[in-house]
PDB file of N, CA and C in Angstrom:
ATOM      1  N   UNK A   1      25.188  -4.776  -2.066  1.00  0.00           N
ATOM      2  CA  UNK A   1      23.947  -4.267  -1.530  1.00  0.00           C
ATOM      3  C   UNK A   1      23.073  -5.457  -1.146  1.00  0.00           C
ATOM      4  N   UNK A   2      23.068  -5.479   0.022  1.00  0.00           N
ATOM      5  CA  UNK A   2      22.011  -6.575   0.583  1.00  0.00           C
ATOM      6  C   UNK A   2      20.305  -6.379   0.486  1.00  0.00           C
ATOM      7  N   UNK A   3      19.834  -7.028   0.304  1.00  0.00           N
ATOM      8  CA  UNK A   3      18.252  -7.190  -0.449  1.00  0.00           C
ATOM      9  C   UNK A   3      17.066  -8.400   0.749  1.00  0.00           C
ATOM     10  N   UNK A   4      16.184  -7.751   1.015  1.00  0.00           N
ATOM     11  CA  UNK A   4      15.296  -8.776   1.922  1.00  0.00           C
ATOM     12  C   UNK A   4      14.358  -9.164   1.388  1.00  0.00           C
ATOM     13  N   UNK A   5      13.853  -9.922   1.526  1.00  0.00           N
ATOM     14  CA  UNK A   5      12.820  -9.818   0.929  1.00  0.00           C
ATOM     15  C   UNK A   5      11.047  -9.552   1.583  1.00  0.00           C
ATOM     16  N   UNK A   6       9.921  -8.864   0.561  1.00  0.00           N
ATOM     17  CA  UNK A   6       8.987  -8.025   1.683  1.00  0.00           C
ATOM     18  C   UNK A   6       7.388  -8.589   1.096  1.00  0.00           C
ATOM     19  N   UNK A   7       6.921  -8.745   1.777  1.00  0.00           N
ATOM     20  CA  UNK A   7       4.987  -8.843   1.475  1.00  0.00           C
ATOM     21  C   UNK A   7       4.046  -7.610   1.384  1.00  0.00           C
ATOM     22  N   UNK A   8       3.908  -7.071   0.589  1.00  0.00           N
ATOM     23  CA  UNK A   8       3.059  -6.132   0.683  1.00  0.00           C
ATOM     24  C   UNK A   8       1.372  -5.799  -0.116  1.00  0.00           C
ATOM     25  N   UNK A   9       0.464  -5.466   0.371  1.00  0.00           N
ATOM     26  CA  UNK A   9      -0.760  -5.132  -0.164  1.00  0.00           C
ATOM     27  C   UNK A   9      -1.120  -3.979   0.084  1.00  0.00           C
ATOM     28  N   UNK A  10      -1.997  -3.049  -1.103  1.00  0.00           N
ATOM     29  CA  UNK A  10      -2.617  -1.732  -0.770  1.00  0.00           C
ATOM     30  C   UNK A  10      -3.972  -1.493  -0.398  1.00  0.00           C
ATOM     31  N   UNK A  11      -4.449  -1.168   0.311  1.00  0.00           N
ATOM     32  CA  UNK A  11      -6.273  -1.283   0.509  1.00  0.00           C
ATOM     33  C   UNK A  11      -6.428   0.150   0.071  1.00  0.00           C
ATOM     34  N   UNK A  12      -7.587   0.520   0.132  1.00  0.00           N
ATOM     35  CA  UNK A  12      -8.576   2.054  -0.368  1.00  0.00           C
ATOM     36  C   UNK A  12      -9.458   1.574   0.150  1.00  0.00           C
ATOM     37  N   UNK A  13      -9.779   2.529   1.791  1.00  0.00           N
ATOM     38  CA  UNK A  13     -10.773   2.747   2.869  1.00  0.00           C
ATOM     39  C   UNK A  13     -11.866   3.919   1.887  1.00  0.00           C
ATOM     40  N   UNK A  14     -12.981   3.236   2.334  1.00  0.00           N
ATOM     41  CA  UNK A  14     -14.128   4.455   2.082  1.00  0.00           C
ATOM     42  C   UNK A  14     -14.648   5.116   3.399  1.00  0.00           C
ATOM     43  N   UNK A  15     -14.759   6.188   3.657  1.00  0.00           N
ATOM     44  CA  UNK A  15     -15.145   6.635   4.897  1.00  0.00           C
ATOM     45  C   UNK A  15     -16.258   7.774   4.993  1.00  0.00           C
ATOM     46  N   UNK A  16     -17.381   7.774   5.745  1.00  0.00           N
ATOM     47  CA  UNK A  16     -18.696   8.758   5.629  1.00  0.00           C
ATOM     48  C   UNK A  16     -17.964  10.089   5.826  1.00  0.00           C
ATOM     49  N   UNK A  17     -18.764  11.097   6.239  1.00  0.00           N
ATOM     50  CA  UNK A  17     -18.498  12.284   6.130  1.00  0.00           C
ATOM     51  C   UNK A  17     -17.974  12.727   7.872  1.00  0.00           C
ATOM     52  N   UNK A  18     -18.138  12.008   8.591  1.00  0.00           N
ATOM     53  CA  UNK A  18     -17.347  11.677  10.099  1.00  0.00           C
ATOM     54  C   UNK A  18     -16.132  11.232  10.031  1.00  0.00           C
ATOM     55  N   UNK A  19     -15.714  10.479   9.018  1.00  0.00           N
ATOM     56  CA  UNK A  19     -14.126  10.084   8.541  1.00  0.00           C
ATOM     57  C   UNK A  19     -14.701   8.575   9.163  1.00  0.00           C
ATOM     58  N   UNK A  20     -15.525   8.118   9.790  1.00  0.00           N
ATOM     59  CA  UNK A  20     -15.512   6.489   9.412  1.00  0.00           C
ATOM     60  C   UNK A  20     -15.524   5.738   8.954  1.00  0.00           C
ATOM     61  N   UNK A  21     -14.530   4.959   9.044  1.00  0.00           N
ATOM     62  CA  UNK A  21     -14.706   3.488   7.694  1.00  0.00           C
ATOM     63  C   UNK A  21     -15.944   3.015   7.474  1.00  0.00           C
ATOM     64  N   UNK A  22     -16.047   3.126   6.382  1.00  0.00           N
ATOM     65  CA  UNK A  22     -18.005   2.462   6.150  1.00  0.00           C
ATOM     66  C   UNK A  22     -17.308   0.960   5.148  1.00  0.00           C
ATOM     67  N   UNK A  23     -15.924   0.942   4.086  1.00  0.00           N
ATOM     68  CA  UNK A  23     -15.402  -0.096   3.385  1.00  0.00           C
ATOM     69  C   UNK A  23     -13.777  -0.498   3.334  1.00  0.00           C
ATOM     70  N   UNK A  24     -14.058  -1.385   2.633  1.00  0.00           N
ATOM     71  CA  UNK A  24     -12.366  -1.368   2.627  1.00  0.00           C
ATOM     72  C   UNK A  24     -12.280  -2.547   1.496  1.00  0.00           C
ATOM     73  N   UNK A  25     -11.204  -1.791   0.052  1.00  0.00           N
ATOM     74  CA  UNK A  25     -11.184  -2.600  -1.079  1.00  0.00           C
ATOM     75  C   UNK A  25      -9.422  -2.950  -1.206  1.00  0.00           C
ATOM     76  N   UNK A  26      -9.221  -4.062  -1.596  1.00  0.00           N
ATOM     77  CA  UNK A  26      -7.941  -4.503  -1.965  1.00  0.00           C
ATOM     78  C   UNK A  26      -7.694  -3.818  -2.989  1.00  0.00           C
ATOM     79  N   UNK A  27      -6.888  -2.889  -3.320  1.00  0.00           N
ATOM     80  CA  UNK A  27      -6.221  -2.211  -4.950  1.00  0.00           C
ATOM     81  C   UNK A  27      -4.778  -3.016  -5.269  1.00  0.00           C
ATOM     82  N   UNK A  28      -4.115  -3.194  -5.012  1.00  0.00           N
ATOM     83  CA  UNK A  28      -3.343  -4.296  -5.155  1.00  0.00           C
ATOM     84  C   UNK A  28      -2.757  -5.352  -4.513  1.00  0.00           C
ATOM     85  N   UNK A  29      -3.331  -6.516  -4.698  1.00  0.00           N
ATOM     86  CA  UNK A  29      -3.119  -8.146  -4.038  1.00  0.00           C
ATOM     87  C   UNK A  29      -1.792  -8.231  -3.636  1.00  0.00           C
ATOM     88  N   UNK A  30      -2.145  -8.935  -2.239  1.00  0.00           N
ATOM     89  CA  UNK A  30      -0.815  -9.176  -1.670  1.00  0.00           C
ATOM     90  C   UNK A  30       0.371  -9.327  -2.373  1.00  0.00           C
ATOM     91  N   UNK A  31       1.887  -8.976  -2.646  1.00  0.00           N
ATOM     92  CA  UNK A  31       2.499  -9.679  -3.734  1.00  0.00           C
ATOM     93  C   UNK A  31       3.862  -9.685  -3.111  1.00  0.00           C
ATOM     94  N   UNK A  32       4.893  -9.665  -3.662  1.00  0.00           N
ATOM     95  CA  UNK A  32       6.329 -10.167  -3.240  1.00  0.00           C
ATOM     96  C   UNK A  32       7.360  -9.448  -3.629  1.00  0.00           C
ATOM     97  N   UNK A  33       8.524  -8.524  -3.274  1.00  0.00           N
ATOM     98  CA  UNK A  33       9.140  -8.315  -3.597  1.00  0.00           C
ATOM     99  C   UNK A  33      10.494  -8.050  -3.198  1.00  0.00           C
ATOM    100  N   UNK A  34      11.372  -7.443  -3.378  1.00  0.00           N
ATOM    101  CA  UNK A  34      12.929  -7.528  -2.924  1.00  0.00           C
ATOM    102  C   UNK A  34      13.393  -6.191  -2.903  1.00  0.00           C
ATOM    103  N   UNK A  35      13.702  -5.766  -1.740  1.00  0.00           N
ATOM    104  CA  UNK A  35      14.060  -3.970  -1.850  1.00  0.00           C
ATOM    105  C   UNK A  35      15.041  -3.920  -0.164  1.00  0.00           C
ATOM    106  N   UNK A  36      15.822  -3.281  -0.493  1.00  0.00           N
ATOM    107  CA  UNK A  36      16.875  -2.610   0.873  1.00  0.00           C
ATOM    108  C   UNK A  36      16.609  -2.485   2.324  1.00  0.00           C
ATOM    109  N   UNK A  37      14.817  -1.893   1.967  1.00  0.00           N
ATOM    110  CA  UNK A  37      14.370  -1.756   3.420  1.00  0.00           C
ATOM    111  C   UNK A  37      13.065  -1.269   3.198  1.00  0.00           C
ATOM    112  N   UNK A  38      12.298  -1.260   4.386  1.00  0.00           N
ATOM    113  CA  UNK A  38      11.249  -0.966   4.125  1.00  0.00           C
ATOM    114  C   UNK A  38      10.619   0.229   3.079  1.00  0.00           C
ATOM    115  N   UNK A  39      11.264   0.849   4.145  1.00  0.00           N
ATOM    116  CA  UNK A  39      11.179   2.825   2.897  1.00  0.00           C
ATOM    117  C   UNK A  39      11.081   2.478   1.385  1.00  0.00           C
ATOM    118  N   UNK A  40      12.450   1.673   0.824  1.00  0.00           N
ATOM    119  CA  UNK A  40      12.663   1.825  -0.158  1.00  0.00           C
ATOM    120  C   UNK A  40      11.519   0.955  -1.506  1.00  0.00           C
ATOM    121  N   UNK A  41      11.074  -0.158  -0.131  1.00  0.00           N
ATOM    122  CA  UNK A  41       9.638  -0.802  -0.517  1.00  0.00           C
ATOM    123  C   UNK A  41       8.326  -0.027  -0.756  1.00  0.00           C
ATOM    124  N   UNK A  42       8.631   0.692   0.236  1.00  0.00           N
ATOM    125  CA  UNK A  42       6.930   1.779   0.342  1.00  0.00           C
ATOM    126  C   UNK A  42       6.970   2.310  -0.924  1.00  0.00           C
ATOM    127  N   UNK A  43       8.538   3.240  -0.806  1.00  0.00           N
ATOM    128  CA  UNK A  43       8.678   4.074  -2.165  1.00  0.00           C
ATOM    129  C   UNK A  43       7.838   3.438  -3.373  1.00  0.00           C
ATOM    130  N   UNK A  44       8.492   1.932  -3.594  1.00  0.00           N
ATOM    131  CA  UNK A  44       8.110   1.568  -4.992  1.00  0.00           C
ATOM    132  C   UNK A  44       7.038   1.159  -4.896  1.00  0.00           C
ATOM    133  N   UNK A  45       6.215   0.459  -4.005  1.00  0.00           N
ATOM    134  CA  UNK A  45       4.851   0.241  -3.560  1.00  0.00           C
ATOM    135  C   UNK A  45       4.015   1.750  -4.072  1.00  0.00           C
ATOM    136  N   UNK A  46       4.365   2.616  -3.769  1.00  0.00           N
ATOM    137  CA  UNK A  46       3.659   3.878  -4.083  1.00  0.00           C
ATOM    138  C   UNK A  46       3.599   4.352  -5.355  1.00  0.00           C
ATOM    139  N   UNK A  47       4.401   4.161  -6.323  1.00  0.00           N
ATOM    140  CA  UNK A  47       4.360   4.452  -7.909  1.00  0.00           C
ATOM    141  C   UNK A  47       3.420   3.242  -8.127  1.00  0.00           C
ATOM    142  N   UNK A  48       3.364   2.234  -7.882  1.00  0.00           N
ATOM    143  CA  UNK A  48       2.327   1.180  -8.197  1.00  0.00           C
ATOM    144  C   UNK A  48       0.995   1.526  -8.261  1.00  0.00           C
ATOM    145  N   UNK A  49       0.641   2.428  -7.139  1.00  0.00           N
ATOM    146  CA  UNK A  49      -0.806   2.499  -7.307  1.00  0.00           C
ATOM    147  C   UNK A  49      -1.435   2.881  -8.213  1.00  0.00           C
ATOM    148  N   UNK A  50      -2.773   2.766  -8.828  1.00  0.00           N
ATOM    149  CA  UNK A  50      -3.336   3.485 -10.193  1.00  0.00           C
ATOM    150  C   UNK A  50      -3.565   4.597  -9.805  1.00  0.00           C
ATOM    151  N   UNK A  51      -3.193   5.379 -10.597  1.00  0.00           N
ATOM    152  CA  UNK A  51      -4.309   6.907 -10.733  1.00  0.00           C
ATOM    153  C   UNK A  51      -5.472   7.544 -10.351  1.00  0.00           C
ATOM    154  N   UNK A  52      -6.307   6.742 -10.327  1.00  0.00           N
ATOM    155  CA  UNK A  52      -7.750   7.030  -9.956  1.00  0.00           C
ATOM    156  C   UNK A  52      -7.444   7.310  -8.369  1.00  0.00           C
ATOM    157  N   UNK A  53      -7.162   5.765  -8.309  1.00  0.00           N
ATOM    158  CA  UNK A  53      -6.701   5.876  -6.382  1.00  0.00           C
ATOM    159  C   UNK A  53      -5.962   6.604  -5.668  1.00  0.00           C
ATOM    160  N   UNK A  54      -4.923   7.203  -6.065  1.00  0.00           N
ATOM    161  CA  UNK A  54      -3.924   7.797  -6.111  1.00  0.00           C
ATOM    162  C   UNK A  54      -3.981   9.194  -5.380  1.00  0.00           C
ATOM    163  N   UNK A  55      -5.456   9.533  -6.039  1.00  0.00           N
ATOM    164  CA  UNK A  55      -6.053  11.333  -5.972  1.00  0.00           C
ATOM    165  C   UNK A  55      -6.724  11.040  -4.268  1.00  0.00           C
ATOM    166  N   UNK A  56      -6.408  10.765  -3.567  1.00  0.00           N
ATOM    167  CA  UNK A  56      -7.096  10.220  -2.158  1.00  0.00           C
ATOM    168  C   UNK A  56      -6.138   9.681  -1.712  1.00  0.00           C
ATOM    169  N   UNK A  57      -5.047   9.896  -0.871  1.00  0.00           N
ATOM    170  CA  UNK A  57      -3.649   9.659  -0.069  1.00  0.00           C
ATOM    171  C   UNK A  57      -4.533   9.377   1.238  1.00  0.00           C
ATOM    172  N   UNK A  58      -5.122  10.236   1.406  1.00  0.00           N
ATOM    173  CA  UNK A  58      -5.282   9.809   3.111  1.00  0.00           C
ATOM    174  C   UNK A  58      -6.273   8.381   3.127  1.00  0.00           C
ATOM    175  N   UNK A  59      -6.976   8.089   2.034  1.00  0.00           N
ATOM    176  CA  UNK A  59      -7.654   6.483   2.121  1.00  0.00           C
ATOM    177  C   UNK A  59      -7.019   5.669   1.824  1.00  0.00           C
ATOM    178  N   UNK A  60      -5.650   5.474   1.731  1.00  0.00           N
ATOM    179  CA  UNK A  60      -4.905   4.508   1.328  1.00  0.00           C
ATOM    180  C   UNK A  60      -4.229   3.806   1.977  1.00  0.00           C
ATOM    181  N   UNK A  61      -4.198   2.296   2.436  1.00  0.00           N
ATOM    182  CA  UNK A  61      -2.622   1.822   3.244  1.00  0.00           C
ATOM    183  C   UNK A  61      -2.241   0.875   2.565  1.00  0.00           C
ATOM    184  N   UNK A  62      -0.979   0.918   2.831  1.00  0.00           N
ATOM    185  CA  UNK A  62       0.019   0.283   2.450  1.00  0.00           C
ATOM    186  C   UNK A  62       0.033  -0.703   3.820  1.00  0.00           C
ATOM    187  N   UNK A  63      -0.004  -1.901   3.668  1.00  0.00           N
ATOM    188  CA  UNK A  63       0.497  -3.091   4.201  1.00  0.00           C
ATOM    189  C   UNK A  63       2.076  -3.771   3.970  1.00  0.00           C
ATOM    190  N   UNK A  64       2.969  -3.574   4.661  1.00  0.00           N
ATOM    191  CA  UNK A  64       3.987  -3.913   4.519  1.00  0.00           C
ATOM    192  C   UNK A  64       4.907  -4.955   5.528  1.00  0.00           C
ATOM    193  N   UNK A  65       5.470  -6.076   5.282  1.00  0.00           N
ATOM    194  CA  UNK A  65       6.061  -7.071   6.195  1.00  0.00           C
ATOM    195  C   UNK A  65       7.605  -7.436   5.674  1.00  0.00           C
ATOM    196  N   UNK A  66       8.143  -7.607   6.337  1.00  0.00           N
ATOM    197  CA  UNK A  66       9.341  -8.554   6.238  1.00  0.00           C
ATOM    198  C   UNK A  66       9.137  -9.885   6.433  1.00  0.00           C
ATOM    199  N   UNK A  67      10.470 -10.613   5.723  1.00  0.00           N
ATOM    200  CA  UNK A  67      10.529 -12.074   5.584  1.00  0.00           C
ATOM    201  C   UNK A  67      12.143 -12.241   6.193  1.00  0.00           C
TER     202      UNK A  67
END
């Protein structure tokens, strides 16, 4: 099984009651890891997030790159 390796960070957008970005907070710092493919990165990228944040899917991105 071949392995790449990927860069990824999560932000949590705050947005008014128009859905505009009014912020935007880092929830977890850029970091490094090794997974099959992207998907399988997101996947585990996504159990990562805390709880709190978690309850709000649509304010969330995932930043994801290859190396």
């Amino acid at each position: 099984m071949k392995k790449s390796l990927y860069e990824y960070a999560v932000l949590k957008h705050t947005t008014d009651k128009e859905g505009k970005i009014t912020g935007t907070e880092i929830i977890i710092e850029p970091t490094f890891t090794l997974g099959k493919n992207e998907q399988d990165v997101a996947f585990k990228v996504t159990r990562e997030i805390p709880e709190e944040h978690a309850k709000d899917p649509d304010n969330i991105e995932i930043i994801l790159r290859a190396f």
